[in-house]
Protein backbone atom coordinates (compact mmCIF):
# COMPACT_ATOMS: atom_id res chain seq x y z
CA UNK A 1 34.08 0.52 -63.23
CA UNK A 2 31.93 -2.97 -63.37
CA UNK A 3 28.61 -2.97 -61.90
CA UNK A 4 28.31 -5.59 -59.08
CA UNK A 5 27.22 -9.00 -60.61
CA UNK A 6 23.87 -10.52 -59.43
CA UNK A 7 26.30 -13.32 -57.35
CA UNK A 8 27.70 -10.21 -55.02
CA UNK A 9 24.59 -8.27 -54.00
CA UNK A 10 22.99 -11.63 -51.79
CA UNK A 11 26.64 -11.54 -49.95
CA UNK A 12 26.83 -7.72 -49.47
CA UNK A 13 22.89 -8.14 -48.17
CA UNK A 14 24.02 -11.32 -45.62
CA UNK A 15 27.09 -9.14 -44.49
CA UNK A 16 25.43 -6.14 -44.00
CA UNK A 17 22.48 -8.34 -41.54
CA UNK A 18 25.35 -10.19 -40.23
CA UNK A 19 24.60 -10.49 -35.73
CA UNK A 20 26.94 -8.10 -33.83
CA UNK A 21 29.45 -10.28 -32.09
CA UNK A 22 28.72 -12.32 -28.64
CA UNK A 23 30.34 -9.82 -26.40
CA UNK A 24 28.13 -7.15 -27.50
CA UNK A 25 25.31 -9.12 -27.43
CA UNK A 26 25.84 -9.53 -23.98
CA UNK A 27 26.07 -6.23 -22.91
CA UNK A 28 22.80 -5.58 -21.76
CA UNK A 29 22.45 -8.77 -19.66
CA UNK A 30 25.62 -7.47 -18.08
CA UNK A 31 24.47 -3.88 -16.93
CA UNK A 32 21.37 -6.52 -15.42
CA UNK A 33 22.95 -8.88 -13.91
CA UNK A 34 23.70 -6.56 -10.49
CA UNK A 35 19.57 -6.03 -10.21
CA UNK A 36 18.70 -9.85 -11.24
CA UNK A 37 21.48 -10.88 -8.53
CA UNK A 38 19.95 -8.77 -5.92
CA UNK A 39 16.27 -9.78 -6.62
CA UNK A 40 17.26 -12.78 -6.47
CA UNK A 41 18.89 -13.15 -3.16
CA UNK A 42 16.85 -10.85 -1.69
CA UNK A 43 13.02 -11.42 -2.97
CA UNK A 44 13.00 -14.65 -5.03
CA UNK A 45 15.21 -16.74 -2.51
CA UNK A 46 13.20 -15.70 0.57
CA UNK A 47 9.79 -16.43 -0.98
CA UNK A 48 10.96 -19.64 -2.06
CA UNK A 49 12.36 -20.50 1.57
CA UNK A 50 9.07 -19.42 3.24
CA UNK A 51 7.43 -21.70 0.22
CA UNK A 52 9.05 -24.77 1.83
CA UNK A 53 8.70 -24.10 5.27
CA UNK A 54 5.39 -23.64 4.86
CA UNK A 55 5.00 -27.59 3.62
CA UNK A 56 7.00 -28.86 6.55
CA UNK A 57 6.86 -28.98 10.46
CA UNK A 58 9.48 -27.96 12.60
CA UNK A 59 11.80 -26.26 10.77
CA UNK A 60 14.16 -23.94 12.14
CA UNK A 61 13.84 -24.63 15.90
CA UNK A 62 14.34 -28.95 14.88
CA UNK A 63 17.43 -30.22 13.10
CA UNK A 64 15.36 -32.64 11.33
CA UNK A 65 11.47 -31.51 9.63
CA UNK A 66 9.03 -33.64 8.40
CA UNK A 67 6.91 -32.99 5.09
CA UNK A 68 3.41 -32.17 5.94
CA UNK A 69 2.34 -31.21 2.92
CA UNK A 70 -0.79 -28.91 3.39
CA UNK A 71 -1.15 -29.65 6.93
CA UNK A 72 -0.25 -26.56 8.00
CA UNK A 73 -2.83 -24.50 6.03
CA UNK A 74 -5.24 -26.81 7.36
CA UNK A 75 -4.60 -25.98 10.42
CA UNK A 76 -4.29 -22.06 9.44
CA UNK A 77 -7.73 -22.19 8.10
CA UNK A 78 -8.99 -24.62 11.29
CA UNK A 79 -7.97 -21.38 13.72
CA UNK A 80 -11.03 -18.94 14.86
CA UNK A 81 -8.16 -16.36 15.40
CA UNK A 82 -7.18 -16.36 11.57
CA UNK A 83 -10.92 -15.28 10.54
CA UNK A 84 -10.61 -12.77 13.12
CA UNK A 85 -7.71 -11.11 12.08
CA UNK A 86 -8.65 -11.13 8.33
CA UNK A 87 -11.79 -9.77 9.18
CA UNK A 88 -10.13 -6.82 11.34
CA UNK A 89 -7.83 -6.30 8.45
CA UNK A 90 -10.61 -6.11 5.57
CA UNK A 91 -12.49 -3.48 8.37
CA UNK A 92 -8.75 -1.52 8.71
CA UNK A 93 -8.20 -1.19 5.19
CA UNK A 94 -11.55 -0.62 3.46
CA UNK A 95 -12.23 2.12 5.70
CA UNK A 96 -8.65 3.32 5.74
CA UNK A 97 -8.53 3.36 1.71
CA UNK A 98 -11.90 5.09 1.88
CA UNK A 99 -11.04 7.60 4.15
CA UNK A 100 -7.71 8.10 2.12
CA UNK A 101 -9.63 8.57 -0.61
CA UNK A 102 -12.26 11.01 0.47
CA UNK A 103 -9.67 13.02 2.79
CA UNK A 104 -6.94 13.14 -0.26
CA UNK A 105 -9.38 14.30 -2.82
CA UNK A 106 -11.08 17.13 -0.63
CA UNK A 107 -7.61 18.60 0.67
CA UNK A 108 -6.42 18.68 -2.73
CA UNK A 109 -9.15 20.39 -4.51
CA UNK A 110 -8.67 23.13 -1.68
CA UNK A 111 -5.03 23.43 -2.58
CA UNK A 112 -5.87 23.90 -6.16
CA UNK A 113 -9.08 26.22 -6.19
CA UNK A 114 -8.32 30.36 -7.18
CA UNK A 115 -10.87 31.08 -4.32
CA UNK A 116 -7.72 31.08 -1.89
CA UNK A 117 -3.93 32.95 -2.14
CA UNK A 118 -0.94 31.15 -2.78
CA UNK A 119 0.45 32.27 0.89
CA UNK A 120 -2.83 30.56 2.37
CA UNK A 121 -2.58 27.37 -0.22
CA UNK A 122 1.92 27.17 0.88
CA UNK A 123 0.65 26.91 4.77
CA UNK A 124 -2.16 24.51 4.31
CA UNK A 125 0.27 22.43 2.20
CA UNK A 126 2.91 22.30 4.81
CA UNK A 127 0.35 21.64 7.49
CA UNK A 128 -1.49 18.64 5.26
CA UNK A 129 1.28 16.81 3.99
CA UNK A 130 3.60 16.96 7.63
CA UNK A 131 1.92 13.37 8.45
CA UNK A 132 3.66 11.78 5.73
CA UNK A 133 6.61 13.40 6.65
CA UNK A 134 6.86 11.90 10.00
CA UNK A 135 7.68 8.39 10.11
CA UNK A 136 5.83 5.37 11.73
CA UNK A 137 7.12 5.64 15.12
CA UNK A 138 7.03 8.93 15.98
CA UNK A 139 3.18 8.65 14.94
CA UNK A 140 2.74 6.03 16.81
CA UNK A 141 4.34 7.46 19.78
CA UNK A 142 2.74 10.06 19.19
CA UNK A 143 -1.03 9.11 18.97
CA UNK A 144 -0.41 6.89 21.75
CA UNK A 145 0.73 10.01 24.33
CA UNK A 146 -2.95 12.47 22.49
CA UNK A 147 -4.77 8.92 23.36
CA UNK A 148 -3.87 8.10 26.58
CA UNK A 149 -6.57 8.39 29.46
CA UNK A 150 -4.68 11.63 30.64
CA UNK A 151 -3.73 12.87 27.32
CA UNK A 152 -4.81 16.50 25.25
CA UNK A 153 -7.85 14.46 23.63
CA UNK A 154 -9.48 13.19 26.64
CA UNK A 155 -8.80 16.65 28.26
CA UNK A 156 -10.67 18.52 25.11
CA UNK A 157 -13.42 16.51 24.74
CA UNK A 158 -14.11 16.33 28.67
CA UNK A 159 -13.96 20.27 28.23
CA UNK A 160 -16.27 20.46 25.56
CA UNK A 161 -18.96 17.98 27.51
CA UNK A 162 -18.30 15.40 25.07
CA UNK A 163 -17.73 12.72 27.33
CA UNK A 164 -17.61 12.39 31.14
CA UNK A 165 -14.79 11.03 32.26
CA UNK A 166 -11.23 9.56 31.08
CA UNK A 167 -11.21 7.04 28.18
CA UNK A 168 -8.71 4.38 27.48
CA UNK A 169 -9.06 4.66 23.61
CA UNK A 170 -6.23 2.19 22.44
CA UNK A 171 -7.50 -0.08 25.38
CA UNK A 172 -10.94 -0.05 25.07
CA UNK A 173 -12.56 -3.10 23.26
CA UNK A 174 -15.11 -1.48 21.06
CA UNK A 175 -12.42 1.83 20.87
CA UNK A 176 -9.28 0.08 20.14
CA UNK A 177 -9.88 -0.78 16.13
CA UNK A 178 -11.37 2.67 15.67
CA UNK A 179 -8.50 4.17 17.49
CA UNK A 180 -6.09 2.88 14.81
CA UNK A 181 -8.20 3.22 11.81
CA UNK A 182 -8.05 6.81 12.76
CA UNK A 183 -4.11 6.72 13.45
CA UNK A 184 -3.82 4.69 10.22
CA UNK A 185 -5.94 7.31 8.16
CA UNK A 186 -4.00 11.32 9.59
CA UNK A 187 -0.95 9.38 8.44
CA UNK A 188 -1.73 8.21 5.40
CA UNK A 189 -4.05 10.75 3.27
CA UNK A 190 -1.42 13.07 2.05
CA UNK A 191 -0.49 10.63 -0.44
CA UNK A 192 -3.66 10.62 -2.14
CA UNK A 193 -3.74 14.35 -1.63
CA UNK A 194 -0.67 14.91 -3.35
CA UNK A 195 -1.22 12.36 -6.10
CA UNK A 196 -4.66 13.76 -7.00
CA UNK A 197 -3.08 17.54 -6.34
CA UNK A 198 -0.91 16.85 -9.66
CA UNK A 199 -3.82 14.78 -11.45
CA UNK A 200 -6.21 17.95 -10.60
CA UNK A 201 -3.53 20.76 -11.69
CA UNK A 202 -3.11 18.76 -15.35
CA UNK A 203 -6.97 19.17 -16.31
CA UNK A 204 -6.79 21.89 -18.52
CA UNK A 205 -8.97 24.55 -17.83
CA UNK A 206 -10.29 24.71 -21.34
CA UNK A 207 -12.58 21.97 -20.00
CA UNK A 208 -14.38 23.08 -16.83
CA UNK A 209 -14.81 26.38 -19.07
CA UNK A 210 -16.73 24.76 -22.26
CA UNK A 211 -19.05 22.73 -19.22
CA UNK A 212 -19.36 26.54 -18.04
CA UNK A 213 -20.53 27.54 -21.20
CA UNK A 214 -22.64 24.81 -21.50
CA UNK A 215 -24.75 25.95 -18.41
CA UNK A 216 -23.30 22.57 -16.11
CA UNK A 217 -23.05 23.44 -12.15
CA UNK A 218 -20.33 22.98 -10.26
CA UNK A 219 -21.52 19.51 -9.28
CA UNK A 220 -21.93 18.49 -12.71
CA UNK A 221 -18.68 19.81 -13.77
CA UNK A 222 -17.49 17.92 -11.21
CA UNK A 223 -19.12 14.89 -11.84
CA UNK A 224 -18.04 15.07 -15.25
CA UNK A 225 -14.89 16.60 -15.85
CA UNK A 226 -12.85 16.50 -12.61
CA UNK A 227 -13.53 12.78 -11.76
CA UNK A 228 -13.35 11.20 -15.26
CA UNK A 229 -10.04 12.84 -15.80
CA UNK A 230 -8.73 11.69 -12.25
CA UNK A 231 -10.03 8.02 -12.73
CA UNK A 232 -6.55 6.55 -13.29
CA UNK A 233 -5.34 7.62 -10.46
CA UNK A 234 -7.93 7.24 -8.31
CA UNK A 235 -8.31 3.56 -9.23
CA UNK A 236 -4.18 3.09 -9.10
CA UNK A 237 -3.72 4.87 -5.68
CA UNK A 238 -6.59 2.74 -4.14
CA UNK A 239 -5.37 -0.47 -5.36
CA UNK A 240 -1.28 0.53 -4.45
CA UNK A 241 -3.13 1.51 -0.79
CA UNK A 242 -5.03 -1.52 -0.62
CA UNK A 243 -1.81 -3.35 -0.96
CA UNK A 244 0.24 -1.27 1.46
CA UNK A 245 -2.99 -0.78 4.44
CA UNK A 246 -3.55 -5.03 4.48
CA UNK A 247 0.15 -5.61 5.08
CA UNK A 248 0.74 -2.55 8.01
CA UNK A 249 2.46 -3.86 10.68
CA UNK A 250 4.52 -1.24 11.86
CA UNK A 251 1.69 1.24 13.67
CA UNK A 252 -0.70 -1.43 14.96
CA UNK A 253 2.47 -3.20 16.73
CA UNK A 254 3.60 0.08 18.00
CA UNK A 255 0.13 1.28 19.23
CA UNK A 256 -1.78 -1.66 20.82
CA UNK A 257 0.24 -4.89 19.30
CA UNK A 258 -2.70 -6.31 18.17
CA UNK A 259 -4.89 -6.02 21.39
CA UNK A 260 -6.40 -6.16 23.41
CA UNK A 261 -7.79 -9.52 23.53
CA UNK A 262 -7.86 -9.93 19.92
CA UNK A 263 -9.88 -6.67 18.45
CA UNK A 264 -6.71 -5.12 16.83
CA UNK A 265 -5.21 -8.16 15.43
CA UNK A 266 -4.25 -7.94 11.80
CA UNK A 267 -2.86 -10.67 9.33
CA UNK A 268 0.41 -9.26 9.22
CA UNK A 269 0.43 -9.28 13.56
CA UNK A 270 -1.25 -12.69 13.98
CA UNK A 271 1.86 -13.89 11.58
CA UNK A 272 4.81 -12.18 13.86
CA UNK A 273 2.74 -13.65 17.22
CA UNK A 274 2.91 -17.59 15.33
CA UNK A 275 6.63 -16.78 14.58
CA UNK A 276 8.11 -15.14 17.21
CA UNK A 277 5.76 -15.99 19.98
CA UNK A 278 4.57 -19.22 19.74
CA UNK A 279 7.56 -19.97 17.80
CA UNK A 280 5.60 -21.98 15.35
CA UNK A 281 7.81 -21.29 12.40
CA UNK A 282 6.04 -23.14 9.75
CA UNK A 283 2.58 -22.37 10.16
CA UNK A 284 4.03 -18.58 10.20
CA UNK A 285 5.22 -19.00 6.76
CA UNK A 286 2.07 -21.03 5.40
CA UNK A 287 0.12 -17.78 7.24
CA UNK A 288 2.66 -15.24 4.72
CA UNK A 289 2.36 -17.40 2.05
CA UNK A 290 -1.31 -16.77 2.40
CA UNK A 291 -0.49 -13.18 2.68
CA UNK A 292 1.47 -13.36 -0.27
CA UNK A 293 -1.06 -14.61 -2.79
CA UNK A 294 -3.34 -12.09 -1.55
CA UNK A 295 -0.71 -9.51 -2.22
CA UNK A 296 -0.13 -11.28 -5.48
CA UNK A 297 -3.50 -10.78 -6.59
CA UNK A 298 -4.27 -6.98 -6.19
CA UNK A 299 -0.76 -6.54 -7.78
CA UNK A 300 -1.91 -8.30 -10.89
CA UNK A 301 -5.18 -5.96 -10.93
CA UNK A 302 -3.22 -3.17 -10.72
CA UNK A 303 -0.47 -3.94 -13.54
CA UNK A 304 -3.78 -4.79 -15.56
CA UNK A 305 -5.08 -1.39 -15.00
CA UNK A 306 -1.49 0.63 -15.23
CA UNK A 307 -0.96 -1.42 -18.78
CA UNK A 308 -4.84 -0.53 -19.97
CA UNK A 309 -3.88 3.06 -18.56
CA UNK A 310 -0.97 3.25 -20.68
């Protein structure tokens, strides 16, 4: 048998790299197209709606709006009531996240120490994490009958001297923002505490042992081993709950719906009032579109840190 001539092996070569057929090719775009139809409609579409109405006045309540360009942010940025509730919401979340934090990383380095049983660590875990199990309304609900001027905390703390008489915590002007903070942070620390519950179980224990040997205390050990290793998710849980605490809506709605007066008011409940009480439709978007780039933002910090993570 001939050996292939030098004129055959360049055609073998260009068969053998020759593209799989169209069909096939478009496989994958096929098993994608249900997602990228759905984001579409349901996240891309909407923003870009909102997008528009934001750049003209009277839409949706007028048959006919006019182009205003960046009037209404103007007139966003022109309202006393807009620093208010941004300032309100920086207060609601920093010391939310904080507390989050702190709370999370304290339960779940009781859960994982040998100094306790297992039976002791199973009811401590079912008694920590039942906040997150509950959802926003039944908190809500819930707080709000334990806050009320005739409720179990007034009743405790008048038995233990603490105070004299009745208070109207989610009513009370200095007592309202407080109120919720406190609300916002029982529901939402088990998250941290579970997150950093897995992130403290997968430090090996070869390392707290050679800062043992080493002579380090337990501070130092901690300094040093427990929060260096939890780091990236420390830093990714704060930003995902910095993200999630500035947009709640839900449990400040539900609890004192943004009062009173103004000393509850978030971004997220100043936008529902312009829509769907002053009916001012436009300056409501250009208020979420605001909301949106802020959003935006931390979400681009924290992809940044997941990718340098990875």
């Amino acid at each position: 048998m001939s050996a292939p001539t030098m004129s055959t092996r360049p055609l073998a070569a260009a068969a053998g790299r020759r593209r799989p057929p169209l069909g096939r090719r478009l496989v994958p775009y096929g098993y994608l197209a249900p997602v990228g139809a759905l984001m579409v409609v349901l996240m891309i579409l909407p923003i870009a709606v909102v997008i528009r109405y934001s750049l003209f006045d009277n839409v949706i309540i007028s048959p006919t709006s006019v182009l205003v360009g960046l009037q209404n942010y103007a007139t966003l940025l022109a309202d006393p009531l807009l620093g208010t509730a941004a300032r309100n919401t920086l207060v609601f979340t920093g010391i939310s996240v904080l507390a989050h934090l702190f709370l999370g990383l304290g339960f779940a380095m009781l859960l994982n120490t040998s100094l306790i049983g297992q039976r002791t660590k199973t009811v401590f875990r079912t008694i920590f994490v039942m906040p997150w199990l509950l959802t926003v309304a039944i908190i809500a609900i819930l707080w709000r009958l334990l806050l009320d001027p005739n409720g179990v905390v007034n009743y405790g703390l008048q038995a233990a001297g603490a105070i004299d008489g009745p208070v109207a915590w989610l009513s009370e002007l200095n007592l309202a923002l407080p109120a919720v903070t406190l609300i916002n942070i029982w529901a939402g620390y088990p998250f941290f505490m579970v997150s950093l519950l897995a992130g403290l179980q997968g430090i090996s224990a070869d390392l707290y042992e050679a800062a043992a040997v080493d002579g380090a205390s337990w501070w130092r050990r901690f300094v040093h081993v427990t929060l260096p290793s939890l780091r990236p998710i420390i830093v990714s849980m704060a930003l995902l709950d910095v993200i999630w605490t500035s947009q709640q809506f839900p449990l400040i709605w539900m609890t004192t719906g943004g009062g009173p007066l103004d000393r509850t008011e978030m971004l997220s409940t100043y936008t529902y009032k312009l829509a769907f009480s002053k009916y001012q439709f436009a300056q409501a978007s250009a208020s979420a579109v605001i909301m949106l780039v802020i959003a935006m933002v931390l979400a681009v910090f924290y992809v940044r840190h997941q990718r340098a993570r990875d």
